[in-house]
Protein backbone atom coordinates (compact mmCIF):
# COMPACT_ATOMS: atom_id res chain seq x y z
CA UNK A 1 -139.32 -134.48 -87.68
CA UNK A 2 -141.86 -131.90 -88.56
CA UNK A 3 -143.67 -130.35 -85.90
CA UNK A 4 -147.20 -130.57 -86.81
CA UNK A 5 -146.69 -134.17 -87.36
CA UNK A 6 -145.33 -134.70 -84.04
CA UNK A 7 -148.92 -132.98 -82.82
CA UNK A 8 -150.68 -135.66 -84.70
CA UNK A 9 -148.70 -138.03 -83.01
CA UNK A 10 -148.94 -136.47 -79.36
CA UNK A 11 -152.68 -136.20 -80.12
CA UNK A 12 -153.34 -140.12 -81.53
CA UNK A 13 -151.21 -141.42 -78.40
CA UNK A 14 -153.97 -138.82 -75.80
CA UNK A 15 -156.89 -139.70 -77.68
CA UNK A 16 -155.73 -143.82 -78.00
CA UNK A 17 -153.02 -144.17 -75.27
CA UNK A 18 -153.64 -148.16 -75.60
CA UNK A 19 -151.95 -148.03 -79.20
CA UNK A 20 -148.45 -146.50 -77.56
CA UNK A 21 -147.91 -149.64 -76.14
CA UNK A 22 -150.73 -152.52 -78.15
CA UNK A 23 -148.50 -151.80 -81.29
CA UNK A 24 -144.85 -152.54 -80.35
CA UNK A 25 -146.68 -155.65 -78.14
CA UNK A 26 -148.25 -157.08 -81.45
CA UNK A 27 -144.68 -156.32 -83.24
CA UNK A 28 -142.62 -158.66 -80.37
CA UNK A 29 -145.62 -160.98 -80.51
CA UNK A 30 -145.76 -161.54 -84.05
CA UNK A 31 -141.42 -162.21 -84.34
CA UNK A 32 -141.25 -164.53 -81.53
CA UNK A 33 -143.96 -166.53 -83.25
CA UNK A 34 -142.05 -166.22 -86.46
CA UNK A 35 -138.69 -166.78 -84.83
CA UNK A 36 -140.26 -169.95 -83.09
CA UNK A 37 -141.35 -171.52 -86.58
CA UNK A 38 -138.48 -170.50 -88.90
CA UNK A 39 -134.82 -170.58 -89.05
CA UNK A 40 -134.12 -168.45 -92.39
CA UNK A 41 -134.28 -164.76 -91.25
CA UNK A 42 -136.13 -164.00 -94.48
CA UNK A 43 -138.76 -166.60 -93.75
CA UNK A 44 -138.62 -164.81 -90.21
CA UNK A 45 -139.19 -160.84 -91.46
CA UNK A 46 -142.00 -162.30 -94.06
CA UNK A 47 -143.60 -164.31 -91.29
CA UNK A 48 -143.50 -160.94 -88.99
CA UNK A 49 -144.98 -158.94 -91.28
CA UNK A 50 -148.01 -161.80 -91.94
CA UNK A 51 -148.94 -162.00 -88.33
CA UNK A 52 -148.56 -158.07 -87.97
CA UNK A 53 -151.35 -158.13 -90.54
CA UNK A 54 -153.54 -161.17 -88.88
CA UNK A 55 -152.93 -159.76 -85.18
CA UNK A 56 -153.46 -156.20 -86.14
CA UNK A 57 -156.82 -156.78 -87.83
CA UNK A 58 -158.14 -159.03 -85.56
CA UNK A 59 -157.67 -156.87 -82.89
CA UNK A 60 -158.99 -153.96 -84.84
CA UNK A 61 -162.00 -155.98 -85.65
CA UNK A 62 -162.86 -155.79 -81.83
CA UNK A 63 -161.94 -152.41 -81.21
CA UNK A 64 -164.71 -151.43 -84.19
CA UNK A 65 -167.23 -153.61 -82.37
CA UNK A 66 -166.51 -152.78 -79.07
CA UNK A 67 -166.64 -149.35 -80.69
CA UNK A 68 -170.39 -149.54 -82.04
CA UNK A 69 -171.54 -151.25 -79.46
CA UNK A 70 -170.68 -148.06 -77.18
CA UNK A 71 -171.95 -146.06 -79.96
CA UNK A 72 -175.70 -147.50 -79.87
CA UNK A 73 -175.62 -147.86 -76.19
């Protein structure tokens, strides 16, 4: 892997250190839902990758108004 990307890596996981372990959480969140409401393992990665999507941008949502809410405090 290329060093300077590795930086931007080590430097996203100081400056966040929540998203090191939020994004792997949302990842075993969103398959067990899957795996709990499908059989075909298709149907399971497609399902995955929808509630990736819906978990990820809900969450986001908050962390941008959480985010200017500190900013115009």
């Amino acid at each position: 892997m290329d060093a300077s990307l590795l930086l931007l890596l080590a430097a996203l996981g100081d400056r966040v250190p929540g998203i090191v372990f939020g994004l792997p959480l949302i990842l075993v969140a969103a398959l067990v839902f899957a795996a709990t409401h499908h059989e075909d393992p298709a149907a399971i990665r497609r399902a995955t990758l929808e509630w990736v999507g819906w978990l990820a941008g809900i969450l986001g949502g908050v962390l941008v108004v959480v985010w200017l809410i500190g900013r115009l405090v």
